[in-house]
C-alpha atoms as a PDB file:
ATOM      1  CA  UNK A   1    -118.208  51.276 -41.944  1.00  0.00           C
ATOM      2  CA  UNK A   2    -116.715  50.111 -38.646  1.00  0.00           C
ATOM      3  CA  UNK A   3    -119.230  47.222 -37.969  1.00  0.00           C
ATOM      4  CA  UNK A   4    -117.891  46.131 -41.364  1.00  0.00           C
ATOM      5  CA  UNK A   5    -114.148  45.877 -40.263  1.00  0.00           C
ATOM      6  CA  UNK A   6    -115.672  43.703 -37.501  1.00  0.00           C
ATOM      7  CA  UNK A   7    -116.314  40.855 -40.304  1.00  0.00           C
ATOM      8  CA  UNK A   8    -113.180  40.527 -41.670  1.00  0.00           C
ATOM      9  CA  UNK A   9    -111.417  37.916 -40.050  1.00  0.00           C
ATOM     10  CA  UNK A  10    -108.541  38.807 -37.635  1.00  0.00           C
ATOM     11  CA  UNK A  11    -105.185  38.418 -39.033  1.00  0.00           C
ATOM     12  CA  UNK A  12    -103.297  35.792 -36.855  1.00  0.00           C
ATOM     13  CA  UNK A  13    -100.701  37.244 -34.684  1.00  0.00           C
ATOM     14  CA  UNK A  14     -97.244  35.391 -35.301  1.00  0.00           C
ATOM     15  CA  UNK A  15     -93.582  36.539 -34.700  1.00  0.00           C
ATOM     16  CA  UNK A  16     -90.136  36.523 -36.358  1.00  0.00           C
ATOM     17  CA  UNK A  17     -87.209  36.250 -33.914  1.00  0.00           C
ATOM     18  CA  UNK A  18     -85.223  39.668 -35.011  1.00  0.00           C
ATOM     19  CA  UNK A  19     -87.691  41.016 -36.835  1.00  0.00           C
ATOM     20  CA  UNK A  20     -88.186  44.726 -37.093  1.00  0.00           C
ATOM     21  CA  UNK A  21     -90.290  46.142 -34.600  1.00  0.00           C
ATOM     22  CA  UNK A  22     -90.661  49.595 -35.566  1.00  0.00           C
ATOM     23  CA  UNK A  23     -93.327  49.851 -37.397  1.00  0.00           C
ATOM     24  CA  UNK A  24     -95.933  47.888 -34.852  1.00  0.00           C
ATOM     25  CA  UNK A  25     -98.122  49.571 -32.447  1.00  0.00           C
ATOM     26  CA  UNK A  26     -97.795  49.144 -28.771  1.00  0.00           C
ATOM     27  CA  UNK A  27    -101.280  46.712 -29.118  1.00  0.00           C
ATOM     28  CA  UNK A  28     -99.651  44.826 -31.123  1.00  0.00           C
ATOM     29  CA  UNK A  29     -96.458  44.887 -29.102  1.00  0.00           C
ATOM     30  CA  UNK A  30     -98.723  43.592 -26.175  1.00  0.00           C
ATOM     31  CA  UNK A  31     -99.863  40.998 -28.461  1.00  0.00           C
ATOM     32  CA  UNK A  32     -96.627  39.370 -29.435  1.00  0.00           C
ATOM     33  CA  UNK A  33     -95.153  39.703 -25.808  1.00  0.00           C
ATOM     34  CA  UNK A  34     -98.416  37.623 -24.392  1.00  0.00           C
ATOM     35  CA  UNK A  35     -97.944  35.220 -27.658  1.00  0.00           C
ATOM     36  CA  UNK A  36     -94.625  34.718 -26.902  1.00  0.00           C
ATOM     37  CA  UNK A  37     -95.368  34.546 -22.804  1.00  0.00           C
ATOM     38  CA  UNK A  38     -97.225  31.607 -23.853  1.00  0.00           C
ATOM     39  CA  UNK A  39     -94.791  29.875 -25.920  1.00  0.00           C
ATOM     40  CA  UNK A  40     -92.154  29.813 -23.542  1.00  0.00           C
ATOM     41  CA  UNK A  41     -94.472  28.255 -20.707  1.00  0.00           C
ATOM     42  CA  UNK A  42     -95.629  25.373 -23.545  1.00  0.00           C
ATOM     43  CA  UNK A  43     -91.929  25.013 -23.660  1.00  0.00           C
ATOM     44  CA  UNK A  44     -91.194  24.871 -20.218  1.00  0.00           C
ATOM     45  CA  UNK A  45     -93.979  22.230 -19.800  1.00  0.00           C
ATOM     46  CA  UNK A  46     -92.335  20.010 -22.693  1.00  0.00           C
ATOM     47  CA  UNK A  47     -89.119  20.212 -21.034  1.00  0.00           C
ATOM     48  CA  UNK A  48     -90.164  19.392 -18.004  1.00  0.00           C
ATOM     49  CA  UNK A  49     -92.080  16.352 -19.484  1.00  0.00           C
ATOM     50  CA  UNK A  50     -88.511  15.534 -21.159  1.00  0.00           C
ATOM     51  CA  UNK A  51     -86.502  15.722 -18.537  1.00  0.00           C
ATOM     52  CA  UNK A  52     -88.747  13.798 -16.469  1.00  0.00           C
ATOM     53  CA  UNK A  53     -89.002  10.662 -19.243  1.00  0.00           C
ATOM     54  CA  UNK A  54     -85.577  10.767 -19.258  1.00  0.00           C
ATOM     55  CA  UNK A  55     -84.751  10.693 -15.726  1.00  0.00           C
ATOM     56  CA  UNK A  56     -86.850   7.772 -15.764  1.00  0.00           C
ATOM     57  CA  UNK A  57     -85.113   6.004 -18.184  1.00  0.00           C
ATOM     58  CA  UNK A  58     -80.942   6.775 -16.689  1.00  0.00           C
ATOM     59  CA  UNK A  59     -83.400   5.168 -13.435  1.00  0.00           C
ATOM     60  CA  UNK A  60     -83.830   1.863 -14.847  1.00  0.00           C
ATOM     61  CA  UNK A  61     -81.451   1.589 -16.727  1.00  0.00           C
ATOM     62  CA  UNK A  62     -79.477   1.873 -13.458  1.00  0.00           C
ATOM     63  CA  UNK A  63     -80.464  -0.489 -12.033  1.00  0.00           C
END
């Protein structure tokens, strides 16, 4: 029965900003805290790659 479970197809972890956490299990708590650990550093990256493009731009437009 178990090596059957192992077919299915995982379910895709996502997260809700304020959504109940009660009734998830401390794996999947792990889960979405490592998900979301992740998001915020592709984030970061994007902002940085903003901030930088538009430095670059107030630069020349400077000048």
């Amino acid at each position: 029965m178990a090596a059957e479970d192992d077919d299915r197809p995982k379910k895709k972890v996502s997260h809700e900003i304020g959504q109940d956490l009660s009734l998830l299990s401390v794996e999947e708590l792990d889960e979405r805290i490592a998900l979301l650990g992740s998001e915020i550093e592709r984030l970061q990256t994007a902002l940085g790659k903003k901030r930088a493009s538009r430095d670059a731009a107030n630069q020349f437009f400077k000048s």
